[in-house]
PDB file of N, CA and C in Angstrom:
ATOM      1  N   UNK A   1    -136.867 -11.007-236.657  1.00  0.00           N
ATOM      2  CA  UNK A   1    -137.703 -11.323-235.514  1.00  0.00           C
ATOM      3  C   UNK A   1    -137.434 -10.322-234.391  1.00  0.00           C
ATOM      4  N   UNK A   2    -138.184  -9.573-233.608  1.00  0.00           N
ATOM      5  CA  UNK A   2    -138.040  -8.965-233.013  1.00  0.00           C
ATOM      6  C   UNK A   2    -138.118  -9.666-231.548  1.00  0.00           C
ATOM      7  N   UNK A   3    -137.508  -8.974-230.113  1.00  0.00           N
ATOM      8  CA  UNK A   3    -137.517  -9.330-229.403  1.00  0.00           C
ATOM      9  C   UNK A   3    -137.466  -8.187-228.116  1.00  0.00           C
ATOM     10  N   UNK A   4    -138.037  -8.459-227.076  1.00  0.00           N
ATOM     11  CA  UNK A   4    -138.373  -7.962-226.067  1.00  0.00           C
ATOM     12  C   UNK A   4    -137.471  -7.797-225.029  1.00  0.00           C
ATOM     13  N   UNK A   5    -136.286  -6.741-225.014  1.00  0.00           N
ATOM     14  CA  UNK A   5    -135.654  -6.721-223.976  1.00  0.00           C
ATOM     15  C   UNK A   5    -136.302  -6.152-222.515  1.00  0.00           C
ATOM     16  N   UNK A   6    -136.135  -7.310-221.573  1.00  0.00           N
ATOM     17  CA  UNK A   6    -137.200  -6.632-220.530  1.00  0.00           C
ATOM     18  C   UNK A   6    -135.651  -6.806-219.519  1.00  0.00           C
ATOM     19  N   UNK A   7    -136.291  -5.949-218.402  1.00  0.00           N
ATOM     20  CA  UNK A   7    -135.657  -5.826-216.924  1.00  0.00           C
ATOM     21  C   UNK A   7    -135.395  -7.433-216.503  1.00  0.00           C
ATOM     22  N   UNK A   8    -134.012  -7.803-215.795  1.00  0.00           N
ATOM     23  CA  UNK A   8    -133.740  -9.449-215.549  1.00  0.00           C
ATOM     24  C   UNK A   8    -134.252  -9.294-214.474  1.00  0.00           C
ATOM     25  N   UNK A   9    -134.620 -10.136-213.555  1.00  0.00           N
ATOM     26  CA  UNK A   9    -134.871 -10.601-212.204  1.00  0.00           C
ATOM     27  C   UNK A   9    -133.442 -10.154-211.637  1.00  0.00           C
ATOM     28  N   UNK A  10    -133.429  -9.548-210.335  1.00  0.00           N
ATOM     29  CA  UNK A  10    -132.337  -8.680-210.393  1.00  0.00           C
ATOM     30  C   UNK A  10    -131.766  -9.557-209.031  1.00  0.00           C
ATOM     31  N   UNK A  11    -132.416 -10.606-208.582  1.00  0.00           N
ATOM     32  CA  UNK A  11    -131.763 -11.709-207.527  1.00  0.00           C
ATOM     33  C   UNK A  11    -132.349 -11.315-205.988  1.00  0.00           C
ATOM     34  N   UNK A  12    -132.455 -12.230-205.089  1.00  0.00           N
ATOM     35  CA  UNK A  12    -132.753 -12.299-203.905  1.00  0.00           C
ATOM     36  C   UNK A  12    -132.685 -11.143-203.273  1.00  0.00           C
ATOM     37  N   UNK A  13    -133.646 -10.658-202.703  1.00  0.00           N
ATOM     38  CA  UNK A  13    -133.217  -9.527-201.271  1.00  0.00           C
ATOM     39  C   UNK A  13    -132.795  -8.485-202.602  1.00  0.00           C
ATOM     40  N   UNK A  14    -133.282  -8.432-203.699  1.00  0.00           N
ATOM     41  CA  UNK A  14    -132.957  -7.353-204.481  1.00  0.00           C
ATOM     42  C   UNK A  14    -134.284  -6.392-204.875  1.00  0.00           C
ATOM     43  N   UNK A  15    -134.385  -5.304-205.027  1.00  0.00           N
ATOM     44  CA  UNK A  15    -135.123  -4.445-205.542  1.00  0.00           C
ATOM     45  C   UNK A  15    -136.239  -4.819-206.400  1.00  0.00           C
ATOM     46  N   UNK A  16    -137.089  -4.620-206.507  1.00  0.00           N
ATOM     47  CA  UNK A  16    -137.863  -4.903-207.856  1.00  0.00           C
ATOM     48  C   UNK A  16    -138.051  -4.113-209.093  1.00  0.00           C
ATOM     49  N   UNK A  17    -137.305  -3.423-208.859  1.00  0.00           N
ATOM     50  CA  UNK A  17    -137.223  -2.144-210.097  1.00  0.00           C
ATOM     51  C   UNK A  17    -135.919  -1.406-209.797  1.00  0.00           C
ATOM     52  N   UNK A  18    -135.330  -0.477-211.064  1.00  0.00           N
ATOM     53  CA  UNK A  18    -134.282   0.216-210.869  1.00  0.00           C
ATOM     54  C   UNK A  18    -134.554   1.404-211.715  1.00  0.00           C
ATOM     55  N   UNK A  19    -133.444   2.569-211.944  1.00  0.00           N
ATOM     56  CA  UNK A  19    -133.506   3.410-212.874  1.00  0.00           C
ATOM     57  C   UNK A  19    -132.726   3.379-213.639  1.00  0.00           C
ATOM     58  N   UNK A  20    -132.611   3.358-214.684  1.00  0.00           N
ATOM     59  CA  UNK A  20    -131.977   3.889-216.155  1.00  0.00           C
ATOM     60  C   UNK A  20    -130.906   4.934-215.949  1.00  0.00           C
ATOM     61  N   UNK A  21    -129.651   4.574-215.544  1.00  0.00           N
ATOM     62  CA  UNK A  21    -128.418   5.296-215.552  1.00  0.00           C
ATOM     63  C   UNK A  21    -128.199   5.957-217.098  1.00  0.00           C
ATOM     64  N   UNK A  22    -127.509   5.418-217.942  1.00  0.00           N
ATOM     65  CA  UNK A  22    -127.653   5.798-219.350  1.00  0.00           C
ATOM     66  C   UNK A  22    -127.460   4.297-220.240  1.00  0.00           C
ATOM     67  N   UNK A  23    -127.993   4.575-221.311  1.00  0.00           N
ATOM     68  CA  UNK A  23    -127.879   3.760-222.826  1.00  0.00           C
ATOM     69  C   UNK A  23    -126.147   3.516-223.470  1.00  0.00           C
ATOM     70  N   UNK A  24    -125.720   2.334-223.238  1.00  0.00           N
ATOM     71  CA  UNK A  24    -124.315   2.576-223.959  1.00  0.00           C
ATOM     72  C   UNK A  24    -125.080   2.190-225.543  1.00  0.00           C
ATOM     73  N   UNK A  25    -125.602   2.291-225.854  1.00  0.00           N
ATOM     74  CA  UNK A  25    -126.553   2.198-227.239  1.00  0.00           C
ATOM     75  C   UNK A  25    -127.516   3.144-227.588  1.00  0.00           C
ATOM     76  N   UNK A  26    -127.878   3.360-228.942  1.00  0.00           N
ATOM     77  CA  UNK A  26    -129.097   4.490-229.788  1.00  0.00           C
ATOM     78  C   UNK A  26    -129.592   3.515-230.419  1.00  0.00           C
ATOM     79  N   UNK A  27    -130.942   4.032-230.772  1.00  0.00           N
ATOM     80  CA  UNK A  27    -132.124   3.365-231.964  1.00  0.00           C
ATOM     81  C   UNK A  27    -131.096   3.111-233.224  1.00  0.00           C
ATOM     82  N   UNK A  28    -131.345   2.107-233.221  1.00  0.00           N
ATOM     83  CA  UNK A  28    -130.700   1.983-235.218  1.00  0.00           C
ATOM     84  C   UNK A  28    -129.364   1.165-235.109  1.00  0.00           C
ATOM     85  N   UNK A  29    -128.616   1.221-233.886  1.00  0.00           N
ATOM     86  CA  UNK A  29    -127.367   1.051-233.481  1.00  0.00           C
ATOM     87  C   UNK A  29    -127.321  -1.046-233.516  1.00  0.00           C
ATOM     88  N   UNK A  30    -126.441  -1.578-234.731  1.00  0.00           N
ATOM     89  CA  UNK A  30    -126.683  -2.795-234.148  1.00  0.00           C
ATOM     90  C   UNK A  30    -125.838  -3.318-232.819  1.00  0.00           C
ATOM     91  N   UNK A  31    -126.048  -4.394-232.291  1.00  0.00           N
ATOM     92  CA  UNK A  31    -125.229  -4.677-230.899  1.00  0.00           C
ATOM     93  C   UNK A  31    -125.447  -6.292-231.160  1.00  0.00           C
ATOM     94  N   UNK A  32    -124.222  -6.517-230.180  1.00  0.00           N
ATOM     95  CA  UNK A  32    -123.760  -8.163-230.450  1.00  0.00           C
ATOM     96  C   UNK A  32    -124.594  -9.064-228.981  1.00  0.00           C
ATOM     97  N   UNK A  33    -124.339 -10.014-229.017  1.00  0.00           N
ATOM     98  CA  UNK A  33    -124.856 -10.752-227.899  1.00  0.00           C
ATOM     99  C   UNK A  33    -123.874 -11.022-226.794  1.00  0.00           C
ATOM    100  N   UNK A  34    -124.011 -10.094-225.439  1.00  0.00           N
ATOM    101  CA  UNK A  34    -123.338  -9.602-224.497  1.00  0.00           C
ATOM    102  C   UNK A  34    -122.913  -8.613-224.222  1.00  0.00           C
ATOM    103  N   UNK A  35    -123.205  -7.754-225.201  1.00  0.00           N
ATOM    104  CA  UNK A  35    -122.496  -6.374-225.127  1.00  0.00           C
ATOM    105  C   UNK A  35    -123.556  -5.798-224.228  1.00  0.00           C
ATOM    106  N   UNK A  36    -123.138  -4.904-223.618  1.00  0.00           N
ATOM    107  CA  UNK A  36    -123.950  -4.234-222.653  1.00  0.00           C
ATOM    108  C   UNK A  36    -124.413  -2.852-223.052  1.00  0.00           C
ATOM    109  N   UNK A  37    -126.042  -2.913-222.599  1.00  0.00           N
ATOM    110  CA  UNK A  37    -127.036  -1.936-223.516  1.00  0.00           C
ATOM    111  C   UNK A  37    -127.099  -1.196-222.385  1.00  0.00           C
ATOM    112  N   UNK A  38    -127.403  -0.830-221.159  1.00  0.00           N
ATOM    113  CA  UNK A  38    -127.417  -0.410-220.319  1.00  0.00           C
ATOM    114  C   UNK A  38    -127.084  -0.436-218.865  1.00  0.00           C
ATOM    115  N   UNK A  39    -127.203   1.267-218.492  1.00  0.00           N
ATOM    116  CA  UNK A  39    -126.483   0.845-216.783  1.00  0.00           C
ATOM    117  C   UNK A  39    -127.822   1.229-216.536  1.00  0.00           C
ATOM    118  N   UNK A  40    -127.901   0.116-215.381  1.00  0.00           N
ATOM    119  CA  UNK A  40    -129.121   0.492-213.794  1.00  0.00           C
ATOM    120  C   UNK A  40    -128.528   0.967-212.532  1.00  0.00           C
ATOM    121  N   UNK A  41    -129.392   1.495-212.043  1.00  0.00           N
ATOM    122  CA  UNK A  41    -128.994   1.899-210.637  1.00  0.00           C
ATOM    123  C   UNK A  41    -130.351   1.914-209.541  1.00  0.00           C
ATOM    124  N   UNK A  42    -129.562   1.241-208.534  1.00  0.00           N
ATOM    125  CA  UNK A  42    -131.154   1.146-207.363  1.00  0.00           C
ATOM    126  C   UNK A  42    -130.447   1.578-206.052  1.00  0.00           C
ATOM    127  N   UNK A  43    -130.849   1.593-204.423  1.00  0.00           N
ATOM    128  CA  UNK A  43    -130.652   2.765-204.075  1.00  0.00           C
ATOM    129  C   UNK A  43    -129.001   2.032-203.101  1.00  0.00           C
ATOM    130  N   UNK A  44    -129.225   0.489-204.033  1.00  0.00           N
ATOM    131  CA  UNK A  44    -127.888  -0.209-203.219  1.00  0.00           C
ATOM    132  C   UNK A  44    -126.472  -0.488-204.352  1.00  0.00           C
ATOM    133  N   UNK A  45    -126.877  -0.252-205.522  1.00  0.00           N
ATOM    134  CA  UNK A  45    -126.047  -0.741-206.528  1.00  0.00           C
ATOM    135  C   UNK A  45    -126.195  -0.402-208.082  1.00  0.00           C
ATOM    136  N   UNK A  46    -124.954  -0.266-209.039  1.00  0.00           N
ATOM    137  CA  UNK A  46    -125.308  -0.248-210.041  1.00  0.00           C
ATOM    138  C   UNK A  46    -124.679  -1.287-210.672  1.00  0.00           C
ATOM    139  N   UNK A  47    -125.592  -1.228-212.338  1.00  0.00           N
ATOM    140  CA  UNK A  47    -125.214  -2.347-212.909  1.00  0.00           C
ATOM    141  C   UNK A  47    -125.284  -2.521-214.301  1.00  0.00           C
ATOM    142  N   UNK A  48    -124.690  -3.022-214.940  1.00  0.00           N
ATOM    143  CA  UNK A  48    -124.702  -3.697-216.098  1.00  0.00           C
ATOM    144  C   UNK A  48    -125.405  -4.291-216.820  1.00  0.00           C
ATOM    145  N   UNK A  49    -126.676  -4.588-217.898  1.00  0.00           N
ATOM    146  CA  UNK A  49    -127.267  -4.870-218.329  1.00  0.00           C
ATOM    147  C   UNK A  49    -126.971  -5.441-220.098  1.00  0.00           C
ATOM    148  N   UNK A  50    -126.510  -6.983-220.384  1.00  0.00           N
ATOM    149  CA  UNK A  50    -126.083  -7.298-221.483  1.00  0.00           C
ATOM    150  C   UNK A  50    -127.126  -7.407-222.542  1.00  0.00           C
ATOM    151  N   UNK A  51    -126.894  -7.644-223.884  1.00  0.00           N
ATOM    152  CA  UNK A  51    -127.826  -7.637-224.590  1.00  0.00           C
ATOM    153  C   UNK A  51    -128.217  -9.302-224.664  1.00  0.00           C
ATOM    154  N   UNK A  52    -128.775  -9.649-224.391  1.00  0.00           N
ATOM    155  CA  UNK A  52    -129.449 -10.993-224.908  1.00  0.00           C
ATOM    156  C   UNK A  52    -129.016 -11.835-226.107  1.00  0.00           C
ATOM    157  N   UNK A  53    -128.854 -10.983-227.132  1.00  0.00           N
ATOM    158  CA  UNK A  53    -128.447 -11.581-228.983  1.00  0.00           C
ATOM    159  C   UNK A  53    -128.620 -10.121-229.727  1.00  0.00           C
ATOM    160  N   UNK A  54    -127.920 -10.588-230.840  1.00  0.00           N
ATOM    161  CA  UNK A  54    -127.182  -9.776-231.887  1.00  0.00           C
ATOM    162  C   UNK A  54    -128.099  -9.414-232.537  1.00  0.00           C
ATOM    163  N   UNK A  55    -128.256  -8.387-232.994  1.00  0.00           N
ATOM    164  CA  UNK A  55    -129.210  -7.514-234.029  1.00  0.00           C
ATOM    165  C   UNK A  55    -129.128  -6.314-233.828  1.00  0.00           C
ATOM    166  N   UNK A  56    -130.297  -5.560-234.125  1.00  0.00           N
ATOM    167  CA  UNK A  56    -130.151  -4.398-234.068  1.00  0.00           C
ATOM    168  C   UNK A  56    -131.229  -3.284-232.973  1.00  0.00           C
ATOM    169  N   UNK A  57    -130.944  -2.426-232.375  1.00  0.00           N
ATOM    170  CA  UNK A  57    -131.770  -2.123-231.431  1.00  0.00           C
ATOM    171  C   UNK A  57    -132.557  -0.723-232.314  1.00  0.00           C
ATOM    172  N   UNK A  58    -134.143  -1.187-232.367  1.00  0.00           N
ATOM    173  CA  UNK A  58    -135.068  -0.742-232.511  1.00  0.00           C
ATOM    174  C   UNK A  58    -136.029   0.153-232.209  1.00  0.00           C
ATOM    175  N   UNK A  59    -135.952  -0.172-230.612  1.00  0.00           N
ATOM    176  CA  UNK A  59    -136.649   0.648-230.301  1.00  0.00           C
ATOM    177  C   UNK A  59    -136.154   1.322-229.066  1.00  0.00           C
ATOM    178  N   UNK A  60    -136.081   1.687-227.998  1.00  0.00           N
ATOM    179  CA  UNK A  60    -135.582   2.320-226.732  1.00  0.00           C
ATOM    180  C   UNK A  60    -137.037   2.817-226.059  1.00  0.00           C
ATOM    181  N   UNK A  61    -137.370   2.147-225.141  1.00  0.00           N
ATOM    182  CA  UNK A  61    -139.000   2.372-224.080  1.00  0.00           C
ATOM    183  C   UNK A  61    -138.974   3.133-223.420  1.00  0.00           C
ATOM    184  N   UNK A  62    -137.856   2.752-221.991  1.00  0.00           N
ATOM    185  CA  UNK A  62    -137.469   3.434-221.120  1.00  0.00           C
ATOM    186  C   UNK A  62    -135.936   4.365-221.301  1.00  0.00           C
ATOM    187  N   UNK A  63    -136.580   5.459-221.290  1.00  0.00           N
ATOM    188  CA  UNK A  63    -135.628   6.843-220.880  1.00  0.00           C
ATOM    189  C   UNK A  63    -134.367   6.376-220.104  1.00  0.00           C
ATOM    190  N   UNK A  64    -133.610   7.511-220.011  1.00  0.00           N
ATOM    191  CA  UNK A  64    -132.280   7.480-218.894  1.00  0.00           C
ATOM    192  C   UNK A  64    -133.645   8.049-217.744  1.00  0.00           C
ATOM    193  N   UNK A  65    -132.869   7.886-216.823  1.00  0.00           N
ATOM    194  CA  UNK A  65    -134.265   8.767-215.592  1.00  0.00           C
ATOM    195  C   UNK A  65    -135.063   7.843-215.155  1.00  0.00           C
ATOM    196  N   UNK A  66    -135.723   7.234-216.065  1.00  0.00           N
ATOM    197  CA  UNK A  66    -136.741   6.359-215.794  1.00  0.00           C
ATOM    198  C   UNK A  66    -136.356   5.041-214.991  1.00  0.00           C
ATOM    199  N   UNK A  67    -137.518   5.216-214.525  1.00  0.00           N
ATOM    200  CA  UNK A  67    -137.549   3.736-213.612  1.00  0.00           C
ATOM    201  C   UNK A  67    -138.232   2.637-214.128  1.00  0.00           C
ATOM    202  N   UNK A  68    -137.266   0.897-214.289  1.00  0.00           N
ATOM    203  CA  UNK A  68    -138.161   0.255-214.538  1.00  0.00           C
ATOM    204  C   UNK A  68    -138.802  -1.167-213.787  1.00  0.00           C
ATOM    205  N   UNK A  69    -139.305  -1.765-214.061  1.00  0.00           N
ATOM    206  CA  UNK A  69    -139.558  -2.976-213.019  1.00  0.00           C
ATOM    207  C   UNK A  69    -139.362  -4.128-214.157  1.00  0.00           C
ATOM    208  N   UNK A  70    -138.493  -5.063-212.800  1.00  0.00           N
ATOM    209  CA  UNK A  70    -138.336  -6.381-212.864  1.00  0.00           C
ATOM    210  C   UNK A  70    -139.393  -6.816-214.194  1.00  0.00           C
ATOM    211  N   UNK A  71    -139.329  -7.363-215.335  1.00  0.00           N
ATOM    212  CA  UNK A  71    -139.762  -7.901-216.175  1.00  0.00           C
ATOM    213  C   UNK A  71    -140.706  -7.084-217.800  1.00  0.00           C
ATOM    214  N   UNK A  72    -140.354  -5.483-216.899  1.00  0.00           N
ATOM    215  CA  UNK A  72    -140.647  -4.603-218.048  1.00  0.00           C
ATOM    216  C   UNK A  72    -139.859  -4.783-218.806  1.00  0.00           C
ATOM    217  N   UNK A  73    -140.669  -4.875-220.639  1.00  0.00           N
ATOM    218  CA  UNK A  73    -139.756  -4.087-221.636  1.00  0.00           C
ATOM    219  C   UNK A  73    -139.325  -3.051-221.842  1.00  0.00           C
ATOM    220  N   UNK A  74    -137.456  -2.970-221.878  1.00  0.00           N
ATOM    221  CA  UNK A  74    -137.402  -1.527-221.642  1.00  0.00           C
ATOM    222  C   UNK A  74    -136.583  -1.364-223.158  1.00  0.00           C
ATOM    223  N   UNK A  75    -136.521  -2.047-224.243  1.00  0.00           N
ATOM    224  CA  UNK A  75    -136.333  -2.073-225.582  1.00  0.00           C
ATOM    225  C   UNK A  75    -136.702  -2.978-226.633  1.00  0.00           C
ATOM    226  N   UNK A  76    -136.848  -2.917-227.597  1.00  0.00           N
ATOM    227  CA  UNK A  76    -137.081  -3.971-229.043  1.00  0.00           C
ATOM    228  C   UNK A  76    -135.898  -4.076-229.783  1.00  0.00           C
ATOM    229  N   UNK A  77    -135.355  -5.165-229.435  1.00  0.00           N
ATOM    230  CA  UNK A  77    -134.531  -5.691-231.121  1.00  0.00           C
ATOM    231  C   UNK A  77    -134.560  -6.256-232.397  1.00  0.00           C
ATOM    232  N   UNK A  78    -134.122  -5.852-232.884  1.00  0.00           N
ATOM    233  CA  UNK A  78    -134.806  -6.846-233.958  1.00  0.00           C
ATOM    234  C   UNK A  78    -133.384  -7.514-234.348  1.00  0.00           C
ATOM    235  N   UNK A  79    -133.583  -9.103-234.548  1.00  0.00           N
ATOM    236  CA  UNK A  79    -132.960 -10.594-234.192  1.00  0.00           C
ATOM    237  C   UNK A  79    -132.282 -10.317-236.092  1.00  0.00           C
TER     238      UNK A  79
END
C-alpha cells in the first residue's frame, strides 16, 4: 500500500512552508516508523521530519533546495 508522505502542519505562528535541507534517505532505501527522512529549514528553524511507518521509500517529490508547503506530498512509500 502506498502512502503519501506530505509536509506536517508545522504549529502555531509557524511558517506555512519550508525548504528541504537534505534526505537522510534514497529511493529504494527501506525506513522504519520514526526514523527521520528529512531535515527542513524555514527562515526561524530547522527540523526533523519522521517517517510515519515502515516500508520502503519509493519515490522522493521534493528535491533538497526545494520548498514545500504545509500538506504537500513530498514522498511515496510503499507500506
Amino acid at each position: 500500500m502506498e502512502h503519501r508522505f506530505q509536509l506536517p502542519d508545522l504549529g502555531e505562528d509557524a511558517p506555512d512552508k519550508a525548504e528541504v535541507s537534505f534526505w537522510y534517505v534514497q529511493e529504494g532505501e527501506e525506513v522504519e516508523e520514526g526514523q527521520d527522512l528529512v531535515e527542513m529549514i524555514t527562515d526561524k528553524a530547522a527540523f526533523t521530519v519522521p517517517s510515519p511507518l515502515k516500508g520502503a521509500v519509493k519515490q522522493i517529490l521534493i528535491q533538497e533546495g526545494d520548498i514545500a508547503r504545509v500538506g504537500q506530498t513530498m514522498a511515496v512509500i510503499e507500506a
